[in-house]
N, C-alpha and C. Protein backbone atom coordinates (compact mmCIF):
# COMPACT_ATOMS: atom_id res chain seq x y z
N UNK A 1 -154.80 105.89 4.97
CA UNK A 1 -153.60 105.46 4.29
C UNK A 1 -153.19 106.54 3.31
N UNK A 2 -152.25 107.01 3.20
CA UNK A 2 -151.91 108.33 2.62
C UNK A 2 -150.61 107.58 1.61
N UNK A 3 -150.79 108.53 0.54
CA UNK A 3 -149.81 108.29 -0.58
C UNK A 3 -148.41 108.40 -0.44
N UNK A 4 -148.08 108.81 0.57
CA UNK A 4 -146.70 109.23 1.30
C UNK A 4 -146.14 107.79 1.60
N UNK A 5 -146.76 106.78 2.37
CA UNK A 5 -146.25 105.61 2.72
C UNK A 5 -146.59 104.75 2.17
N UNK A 6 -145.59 104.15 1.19
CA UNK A 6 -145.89 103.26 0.63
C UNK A 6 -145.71 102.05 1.20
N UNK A 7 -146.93 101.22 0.37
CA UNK A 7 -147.25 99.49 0.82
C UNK A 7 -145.76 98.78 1.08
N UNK A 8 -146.03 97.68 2.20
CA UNK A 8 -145.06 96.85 2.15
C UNK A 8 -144.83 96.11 0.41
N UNK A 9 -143.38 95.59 0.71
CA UNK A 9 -143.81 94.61 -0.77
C UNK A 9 -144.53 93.30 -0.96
N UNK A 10 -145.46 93.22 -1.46
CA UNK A 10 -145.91 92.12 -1.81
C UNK A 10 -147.72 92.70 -0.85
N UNK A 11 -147.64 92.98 -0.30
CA UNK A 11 -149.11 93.92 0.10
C UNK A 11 -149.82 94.59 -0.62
N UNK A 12 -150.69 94.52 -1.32
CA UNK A 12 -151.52 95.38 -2.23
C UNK A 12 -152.39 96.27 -1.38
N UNK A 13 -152.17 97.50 -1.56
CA UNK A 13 -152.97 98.70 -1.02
C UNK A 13 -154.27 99.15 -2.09
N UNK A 14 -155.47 98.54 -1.64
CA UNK A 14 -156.80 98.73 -2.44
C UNK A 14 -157.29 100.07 -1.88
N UNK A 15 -157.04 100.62 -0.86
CA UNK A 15 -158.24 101.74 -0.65
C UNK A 15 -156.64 102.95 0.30
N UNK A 16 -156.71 103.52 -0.75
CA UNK A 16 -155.89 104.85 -0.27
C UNK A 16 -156.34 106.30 -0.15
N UNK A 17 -157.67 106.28 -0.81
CA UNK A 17 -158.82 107.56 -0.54
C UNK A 17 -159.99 106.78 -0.57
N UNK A 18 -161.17 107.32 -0.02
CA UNK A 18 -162.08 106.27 0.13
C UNK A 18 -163.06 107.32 -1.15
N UNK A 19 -163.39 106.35 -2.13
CA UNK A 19 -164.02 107.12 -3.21
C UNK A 19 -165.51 106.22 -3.30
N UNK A 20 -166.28 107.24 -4.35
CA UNK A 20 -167.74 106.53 -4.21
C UNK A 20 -167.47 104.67 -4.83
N UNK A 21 -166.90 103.95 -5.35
CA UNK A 21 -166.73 103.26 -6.03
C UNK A 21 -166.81 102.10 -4.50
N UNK A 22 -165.53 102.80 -3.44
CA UNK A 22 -165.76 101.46 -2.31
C UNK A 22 -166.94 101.69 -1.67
N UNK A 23 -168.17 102.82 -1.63
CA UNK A 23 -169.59 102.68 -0.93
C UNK A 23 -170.18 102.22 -2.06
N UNK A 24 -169.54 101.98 -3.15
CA UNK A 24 -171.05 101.08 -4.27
C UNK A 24 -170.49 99.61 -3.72
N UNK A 25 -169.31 99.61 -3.31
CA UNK A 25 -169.20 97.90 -3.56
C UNK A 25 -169.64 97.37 -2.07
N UNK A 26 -169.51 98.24 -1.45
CA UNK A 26 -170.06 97.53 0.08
C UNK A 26 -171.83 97.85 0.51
N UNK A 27 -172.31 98.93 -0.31
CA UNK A 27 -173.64 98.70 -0.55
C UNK A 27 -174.03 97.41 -1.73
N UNK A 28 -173.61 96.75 -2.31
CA UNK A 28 -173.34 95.82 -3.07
C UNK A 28 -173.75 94.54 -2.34
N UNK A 29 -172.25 94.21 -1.62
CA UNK A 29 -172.29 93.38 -0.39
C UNK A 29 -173.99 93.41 0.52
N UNK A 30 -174.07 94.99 1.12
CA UNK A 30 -175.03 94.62 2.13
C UNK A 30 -176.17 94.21 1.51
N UNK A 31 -176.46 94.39 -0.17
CA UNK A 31 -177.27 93.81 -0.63
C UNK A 31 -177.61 92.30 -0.98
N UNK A 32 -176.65 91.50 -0.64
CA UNK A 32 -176.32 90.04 -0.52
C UNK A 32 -175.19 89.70 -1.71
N UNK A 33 -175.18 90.29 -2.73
CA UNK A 33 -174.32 90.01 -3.69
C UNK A 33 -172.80 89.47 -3.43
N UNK A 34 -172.42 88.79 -4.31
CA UNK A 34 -171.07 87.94 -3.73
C UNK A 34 -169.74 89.02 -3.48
N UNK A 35 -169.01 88.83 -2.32
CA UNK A 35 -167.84 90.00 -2.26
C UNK A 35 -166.98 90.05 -3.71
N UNK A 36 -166.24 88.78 -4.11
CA UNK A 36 -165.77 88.32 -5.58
C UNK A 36 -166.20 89.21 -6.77
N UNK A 37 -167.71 89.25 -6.60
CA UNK A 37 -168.24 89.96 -8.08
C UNK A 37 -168.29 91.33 -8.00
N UNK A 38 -168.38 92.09 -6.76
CA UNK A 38 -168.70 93.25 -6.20
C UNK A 38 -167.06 94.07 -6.47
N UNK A 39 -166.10 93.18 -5.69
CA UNK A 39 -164.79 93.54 -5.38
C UNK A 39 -164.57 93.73 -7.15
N UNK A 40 -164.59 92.48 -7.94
CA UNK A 40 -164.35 92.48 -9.47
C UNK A 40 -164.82 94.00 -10.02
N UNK A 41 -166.35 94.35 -9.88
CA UNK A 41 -167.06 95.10 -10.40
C UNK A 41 -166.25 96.80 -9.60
N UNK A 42 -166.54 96.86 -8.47
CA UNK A 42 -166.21 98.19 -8.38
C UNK A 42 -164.35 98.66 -7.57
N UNK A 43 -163.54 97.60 -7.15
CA UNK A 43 -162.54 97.58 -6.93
C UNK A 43 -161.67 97.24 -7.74
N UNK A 44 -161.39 96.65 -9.06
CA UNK A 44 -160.83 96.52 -9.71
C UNK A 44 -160.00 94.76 -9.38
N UNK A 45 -160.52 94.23 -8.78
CA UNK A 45 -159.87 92.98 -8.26
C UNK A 45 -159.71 92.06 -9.21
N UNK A 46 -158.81 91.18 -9.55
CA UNK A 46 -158.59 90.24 -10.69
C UNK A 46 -158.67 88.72 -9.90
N UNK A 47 -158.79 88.54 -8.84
CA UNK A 47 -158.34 87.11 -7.82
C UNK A 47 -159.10 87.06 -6.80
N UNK A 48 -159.77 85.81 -6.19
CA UNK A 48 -160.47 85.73 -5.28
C UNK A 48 -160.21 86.04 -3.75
N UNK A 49 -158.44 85.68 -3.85
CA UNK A 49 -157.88 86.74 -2.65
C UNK A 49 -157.83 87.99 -2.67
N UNK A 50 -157.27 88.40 -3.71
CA UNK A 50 -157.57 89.85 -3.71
C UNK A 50 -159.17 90.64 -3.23
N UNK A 51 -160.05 89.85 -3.93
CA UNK A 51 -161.34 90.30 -3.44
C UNK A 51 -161.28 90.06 -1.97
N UNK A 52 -160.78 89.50 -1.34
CA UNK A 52 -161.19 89.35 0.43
C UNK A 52 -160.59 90.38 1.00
N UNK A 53 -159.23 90.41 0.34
CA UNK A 53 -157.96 91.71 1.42
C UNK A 53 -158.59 93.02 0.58
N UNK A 54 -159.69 93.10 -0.29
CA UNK A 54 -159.86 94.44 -0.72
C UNK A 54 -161.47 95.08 -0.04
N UNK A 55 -161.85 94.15 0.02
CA UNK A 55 -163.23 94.36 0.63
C UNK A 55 -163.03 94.38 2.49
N UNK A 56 -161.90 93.56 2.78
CA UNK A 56 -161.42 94.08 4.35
C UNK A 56 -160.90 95.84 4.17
N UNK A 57 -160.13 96.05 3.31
CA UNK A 57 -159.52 97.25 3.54
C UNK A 57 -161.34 98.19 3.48
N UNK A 58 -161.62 97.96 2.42
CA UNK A 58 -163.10 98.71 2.67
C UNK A 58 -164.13 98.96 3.56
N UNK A 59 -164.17 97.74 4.58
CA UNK A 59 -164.37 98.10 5.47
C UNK A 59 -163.81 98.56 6.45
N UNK A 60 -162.96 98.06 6.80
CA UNK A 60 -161.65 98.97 7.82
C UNK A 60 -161.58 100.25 7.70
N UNK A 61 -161.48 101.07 6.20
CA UNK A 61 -161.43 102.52 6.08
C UNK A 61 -163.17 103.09 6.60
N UNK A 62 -164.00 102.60 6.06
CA UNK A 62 -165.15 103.30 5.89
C UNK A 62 -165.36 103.02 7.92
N UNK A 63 -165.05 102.28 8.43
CA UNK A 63 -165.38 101.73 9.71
C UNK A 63 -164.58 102.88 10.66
N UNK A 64 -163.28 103.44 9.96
CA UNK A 64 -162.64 103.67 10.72
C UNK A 64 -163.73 105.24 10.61
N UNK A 65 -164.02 105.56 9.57
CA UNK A 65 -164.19 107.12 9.73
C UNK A 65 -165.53 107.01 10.15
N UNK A 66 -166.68 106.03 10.25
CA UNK A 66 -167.55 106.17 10.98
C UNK A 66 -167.31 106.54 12.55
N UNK A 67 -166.53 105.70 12.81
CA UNK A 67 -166.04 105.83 14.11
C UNK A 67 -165.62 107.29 14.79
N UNK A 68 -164.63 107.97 13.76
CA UNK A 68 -163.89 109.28 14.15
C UNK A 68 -165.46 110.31 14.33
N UNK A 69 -166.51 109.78 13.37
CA UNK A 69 -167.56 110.78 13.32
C UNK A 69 -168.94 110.75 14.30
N UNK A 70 -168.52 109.57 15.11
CA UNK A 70 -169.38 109.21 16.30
C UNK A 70 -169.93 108.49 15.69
N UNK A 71 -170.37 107.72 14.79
CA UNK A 71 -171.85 106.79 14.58
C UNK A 71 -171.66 106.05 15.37
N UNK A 72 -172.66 105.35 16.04
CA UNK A 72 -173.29 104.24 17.24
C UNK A 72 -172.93 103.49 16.28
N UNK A 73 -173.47 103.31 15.23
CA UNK A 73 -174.11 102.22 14.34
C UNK A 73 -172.94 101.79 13.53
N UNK A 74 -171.49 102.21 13.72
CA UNK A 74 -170.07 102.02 13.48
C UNK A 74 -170.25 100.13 12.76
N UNK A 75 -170.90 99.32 13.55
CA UNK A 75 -170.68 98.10 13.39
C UNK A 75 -171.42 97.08 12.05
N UNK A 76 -172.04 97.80 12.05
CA UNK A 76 -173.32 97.50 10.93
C UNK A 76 -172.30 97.44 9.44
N UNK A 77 -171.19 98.23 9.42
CA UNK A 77 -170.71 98.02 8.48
C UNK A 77 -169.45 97.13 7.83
N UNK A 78 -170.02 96.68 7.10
CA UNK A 78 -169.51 95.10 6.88
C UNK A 78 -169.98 94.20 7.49
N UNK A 79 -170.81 94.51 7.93
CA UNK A 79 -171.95 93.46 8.46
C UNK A 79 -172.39 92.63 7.71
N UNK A 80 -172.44 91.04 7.81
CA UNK A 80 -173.00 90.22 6.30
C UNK A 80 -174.56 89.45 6.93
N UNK A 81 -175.68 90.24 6.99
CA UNK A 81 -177.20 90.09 7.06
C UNK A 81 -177.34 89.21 5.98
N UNK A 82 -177.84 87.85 6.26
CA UNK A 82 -178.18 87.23 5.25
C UNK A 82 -179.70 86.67 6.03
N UNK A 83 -180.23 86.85 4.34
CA UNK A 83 -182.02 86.46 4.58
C UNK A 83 -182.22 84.61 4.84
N UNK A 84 -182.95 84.09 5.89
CA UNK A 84 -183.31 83.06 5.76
C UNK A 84 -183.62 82.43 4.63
N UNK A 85 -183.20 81.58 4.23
CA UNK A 85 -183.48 80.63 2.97
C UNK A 85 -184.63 79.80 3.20
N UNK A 86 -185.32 79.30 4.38
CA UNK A 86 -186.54 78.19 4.71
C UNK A 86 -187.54 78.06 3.42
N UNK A 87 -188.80 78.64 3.58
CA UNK A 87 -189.84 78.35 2.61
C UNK A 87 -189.95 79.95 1.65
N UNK A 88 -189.52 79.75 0.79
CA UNK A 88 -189.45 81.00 0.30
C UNK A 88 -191.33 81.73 -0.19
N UNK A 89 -191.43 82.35 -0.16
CA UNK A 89 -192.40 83.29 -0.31
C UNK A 89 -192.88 83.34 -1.22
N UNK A 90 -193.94 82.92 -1.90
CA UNK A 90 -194.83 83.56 -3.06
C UNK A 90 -194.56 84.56 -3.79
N UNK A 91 -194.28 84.97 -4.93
CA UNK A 91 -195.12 86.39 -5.54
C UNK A 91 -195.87 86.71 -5.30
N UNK A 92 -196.19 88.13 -5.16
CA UNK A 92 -197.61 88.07 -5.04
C UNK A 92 -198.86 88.08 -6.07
N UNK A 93 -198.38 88.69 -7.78
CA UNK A 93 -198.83 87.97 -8.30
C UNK A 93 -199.76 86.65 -8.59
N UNK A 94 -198.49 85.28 -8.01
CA UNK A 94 -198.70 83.81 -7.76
C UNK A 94 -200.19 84.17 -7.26
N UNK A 95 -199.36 84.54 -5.85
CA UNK A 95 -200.82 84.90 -4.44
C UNK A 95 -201.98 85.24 -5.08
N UNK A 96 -202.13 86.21 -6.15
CA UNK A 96 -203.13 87.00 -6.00
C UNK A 96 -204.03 86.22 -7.18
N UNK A 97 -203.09 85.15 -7.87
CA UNK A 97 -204.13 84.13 -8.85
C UNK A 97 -204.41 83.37 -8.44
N UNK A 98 -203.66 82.49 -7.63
CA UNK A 98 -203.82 81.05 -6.89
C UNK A 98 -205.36 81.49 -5.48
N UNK A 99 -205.39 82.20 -5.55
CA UNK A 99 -206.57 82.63 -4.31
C UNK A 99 -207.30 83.70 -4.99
N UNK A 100 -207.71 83.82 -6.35
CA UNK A 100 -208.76 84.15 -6.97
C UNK A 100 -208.96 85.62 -6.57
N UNK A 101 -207.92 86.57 -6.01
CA UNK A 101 -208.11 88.12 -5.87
C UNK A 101 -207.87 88.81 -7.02
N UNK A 102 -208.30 88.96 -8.29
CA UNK A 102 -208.34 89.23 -9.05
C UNK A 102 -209.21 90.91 -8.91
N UNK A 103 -210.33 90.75 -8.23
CA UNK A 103 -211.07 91.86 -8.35
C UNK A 103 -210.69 92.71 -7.25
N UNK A 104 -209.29 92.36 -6.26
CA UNK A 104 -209.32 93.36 -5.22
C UNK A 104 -208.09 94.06 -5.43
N UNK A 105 -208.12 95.30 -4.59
CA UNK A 105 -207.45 96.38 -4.80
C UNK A 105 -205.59 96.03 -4.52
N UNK A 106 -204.54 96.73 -4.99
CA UNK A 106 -203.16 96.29 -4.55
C UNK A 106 -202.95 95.95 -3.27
N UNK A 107 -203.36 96.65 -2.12
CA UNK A 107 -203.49 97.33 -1.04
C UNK A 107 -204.28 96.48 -0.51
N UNK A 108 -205.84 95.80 -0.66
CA UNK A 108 -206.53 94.92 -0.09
C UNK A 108 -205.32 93.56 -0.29
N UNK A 109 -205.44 93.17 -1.26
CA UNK A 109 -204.10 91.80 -2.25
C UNK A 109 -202.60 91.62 -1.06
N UNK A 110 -201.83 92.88 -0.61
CA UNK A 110 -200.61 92.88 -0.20
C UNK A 110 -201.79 92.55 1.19
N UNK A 111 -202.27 92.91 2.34
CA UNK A 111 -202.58 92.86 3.05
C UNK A 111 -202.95 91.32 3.71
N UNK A 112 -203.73 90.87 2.53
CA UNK A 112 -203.83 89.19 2.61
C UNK A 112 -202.70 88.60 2.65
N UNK A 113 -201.91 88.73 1.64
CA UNK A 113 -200.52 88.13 1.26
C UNK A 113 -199.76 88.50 2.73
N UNK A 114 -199.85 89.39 3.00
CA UNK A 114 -198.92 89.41 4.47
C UNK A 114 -199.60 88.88 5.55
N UNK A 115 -200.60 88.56 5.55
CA UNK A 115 -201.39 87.69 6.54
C UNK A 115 -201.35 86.46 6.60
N UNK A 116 -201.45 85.80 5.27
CA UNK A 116 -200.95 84.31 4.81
C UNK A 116 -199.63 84.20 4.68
N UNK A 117 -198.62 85.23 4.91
CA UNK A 117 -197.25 85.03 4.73
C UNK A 117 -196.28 85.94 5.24
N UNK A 118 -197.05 86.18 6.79
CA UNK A 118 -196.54 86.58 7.51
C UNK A 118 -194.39 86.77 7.69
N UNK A 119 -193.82 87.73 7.48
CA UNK A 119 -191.67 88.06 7.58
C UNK A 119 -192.18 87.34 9.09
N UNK A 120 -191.13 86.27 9.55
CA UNK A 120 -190.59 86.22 10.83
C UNK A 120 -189.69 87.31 11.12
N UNK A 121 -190.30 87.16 12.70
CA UNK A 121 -189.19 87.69 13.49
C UNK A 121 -187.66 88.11 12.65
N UNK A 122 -187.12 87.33 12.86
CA UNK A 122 -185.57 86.86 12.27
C UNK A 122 -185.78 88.00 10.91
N UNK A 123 -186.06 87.32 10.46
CA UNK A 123 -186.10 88.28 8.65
C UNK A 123 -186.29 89.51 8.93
N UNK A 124 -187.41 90.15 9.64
CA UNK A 124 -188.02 91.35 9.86
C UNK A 124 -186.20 92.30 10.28
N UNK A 125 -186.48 92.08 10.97
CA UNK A 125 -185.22 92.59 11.86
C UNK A 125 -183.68 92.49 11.32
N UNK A 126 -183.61 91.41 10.47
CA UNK A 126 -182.65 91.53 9.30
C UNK A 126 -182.58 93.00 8.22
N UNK A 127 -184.11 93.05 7.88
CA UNK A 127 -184.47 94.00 7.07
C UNK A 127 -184.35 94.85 7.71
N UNK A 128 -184.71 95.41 9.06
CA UNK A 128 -184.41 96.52 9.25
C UNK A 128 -182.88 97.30 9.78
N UNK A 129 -181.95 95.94 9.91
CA UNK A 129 -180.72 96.08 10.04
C UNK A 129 -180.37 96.44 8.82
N UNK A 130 -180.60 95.48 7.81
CA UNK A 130 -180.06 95.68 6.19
C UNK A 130 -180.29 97.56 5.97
N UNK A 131 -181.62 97.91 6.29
CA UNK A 131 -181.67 99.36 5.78
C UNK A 131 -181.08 100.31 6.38
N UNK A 132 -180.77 100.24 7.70
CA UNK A 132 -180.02 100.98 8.80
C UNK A 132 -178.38 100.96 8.33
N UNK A 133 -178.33 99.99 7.49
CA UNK A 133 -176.67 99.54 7.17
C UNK A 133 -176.66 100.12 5.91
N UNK A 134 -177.49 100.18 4.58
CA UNK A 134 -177.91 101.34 3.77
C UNK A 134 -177.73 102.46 3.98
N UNK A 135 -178.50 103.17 4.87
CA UNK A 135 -178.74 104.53 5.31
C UNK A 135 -177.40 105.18 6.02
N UNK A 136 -176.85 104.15 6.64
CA UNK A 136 -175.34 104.15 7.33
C UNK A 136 -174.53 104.90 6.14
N UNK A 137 -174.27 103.65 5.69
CA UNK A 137 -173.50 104.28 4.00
C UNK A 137 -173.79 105.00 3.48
N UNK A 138 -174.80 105.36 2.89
CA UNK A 138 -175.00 106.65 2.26
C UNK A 138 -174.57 107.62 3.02
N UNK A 139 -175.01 107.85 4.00
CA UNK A 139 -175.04 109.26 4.44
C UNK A 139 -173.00 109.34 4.93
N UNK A 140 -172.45 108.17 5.07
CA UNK A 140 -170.66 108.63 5.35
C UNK A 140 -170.55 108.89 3.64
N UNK A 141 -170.80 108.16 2.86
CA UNK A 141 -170.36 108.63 1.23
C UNK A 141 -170.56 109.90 1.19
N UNK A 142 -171.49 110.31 1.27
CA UNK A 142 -171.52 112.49 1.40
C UNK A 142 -170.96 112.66 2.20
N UNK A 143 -170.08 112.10 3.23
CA UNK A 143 -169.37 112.81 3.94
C UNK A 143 -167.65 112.65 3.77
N UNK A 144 -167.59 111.27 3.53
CA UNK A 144 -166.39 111.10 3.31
C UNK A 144 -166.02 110.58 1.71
N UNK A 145 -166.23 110.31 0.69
CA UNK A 145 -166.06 110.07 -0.33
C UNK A 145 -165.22 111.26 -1.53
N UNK A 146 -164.48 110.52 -2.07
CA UNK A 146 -163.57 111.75 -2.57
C UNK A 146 -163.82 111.48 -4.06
N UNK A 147 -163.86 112.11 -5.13
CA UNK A 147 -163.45 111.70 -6.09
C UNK A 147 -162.28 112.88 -6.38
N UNK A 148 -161.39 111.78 -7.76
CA UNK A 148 -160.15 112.50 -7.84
C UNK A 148 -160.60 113.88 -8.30
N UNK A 149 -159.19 115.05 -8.24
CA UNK A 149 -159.79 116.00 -8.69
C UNK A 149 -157.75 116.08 -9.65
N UNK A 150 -158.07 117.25 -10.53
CA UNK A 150 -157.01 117.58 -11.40
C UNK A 150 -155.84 117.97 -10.62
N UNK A 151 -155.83 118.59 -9.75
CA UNK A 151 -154.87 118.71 -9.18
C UNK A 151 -154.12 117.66 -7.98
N UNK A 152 -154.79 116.55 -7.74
CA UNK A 152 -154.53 115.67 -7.06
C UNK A 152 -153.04 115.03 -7.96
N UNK A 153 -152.28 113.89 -7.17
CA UNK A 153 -151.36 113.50 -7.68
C UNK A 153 -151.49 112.39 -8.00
N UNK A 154 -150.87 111.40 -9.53
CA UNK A 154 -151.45 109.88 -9.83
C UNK A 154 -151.16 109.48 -8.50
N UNK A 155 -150.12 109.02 -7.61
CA UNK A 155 -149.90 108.63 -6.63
C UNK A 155 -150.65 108.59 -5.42
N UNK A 156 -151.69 109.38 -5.72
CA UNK A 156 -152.60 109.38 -4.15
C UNK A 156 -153.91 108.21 -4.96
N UNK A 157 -154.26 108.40 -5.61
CA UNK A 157 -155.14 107.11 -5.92
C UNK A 157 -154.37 105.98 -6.69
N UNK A 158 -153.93 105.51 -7.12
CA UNK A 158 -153.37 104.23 -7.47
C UNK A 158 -152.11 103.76 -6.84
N UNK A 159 -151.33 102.40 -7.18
CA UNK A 159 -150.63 101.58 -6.93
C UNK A 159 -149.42 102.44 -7.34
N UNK A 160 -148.26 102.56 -6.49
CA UNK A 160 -146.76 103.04 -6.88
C UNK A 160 -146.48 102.63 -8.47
N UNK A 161 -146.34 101.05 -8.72
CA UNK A 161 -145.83 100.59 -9.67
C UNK A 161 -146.70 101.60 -10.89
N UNK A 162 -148.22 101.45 -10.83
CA UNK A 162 -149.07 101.79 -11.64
C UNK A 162 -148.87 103.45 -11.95
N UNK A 163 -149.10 104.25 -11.16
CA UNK A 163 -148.54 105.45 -10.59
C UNK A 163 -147.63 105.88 -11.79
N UNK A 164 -146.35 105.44 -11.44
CA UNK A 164 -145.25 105.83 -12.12
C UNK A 164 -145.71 105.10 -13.92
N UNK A 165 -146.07 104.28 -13.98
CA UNK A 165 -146.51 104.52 -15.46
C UNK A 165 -147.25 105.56 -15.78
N UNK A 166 -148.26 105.69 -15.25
CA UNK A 166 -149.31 107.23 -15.61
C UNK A 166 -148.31 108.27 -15.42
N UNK A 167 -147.53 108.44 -14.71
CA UNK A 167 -146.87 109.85 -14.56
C UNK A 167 -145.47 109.72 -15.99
N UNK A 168 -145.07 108.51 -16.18
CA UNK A 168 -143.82 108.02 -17.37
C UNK A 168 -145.05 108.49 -18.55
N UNK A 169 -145.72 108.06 -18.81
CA UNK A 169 -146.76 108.26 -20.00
C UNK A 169 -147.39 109.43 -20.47
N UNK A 170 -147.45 110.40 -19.44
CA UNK A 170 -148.02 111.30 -19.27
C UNK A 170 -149.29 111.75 -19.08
């Protein structure tokens, strides 16, 4: 989306360069965090619609340039991996008082604990989607992520209306 064409009216254009701010908020997301608080926190969103049509544009851009750059793994992003809720899991801490391992090593302690509390299937494979969808992002943010620079124009990162105040103001 280039600064040249401007938004329909009444369309809010959230992502017109893709800067580190939309890979914090969608690493955000893949971390389970709510789109609302994420969109609030690193998109600037004031409204719960706004958070939906801004976190679509975020993925749409970042999706699109995975795509132009070959990733397989194109799909993973905006992907919403959510962890089973069933019997939630111990500390291990808990674990390691409630079963009297006090005298054994971190490493002996985690080993039990994953034996008595075995990731399903399902979860496992969540997790390793979740990190693949991590690793995804990062590595397009070094590739495609812009931050403004001085010679750029207000108009290529913000809103027309907004725009022309920064440029009226000086």
């Amino acid at each position: 989306m280039s600064a040249a064409n401007p938004s329909p009216p009444g369309h809010a254009v959230f992502v017109r360069r893709l800067g580190p701010h939309h890979f914090a908020h969608l690493r955000a997301v893949a971390e389970g965090l709510a789109i609302a608080d994420c969109a609030r926190r690193y998109l600037d969103t004031q409204h719960g619609h706004e958070a939906i049509t801004a976190h679509r544009q975020a993925v749409d851009a970042v999706r699109a340039v995975a795509r132009r750059r070959g990733e397989s793994a194109w799909r993973l992003i905006g992907l919403m991996i959510r962890a089973p809720s069933d019997a939630p899991r111990p500390a291990l801490e808990t674990f390691v008082e409630a079963h009297g391992l006090d005298g054994f090593s971190q490493s002996e302690a985690i080993a039990l604990y994953e034996e008595a509390h075995p990731l399903e299937r399902k979860t496992a494979r969540g997790q390793r989607l979740r990190e693949r969808q991590l690793v995804l992002l990062r590595r397009l943010e070094g590739l495609a992520a812009e931050t403004p620079q001085h010679s750029d124009l207000v108009a290529g990162w913000f809103e027309e209306a907004l725009a022309a105040k920064f440029v009226t103001a000086g």
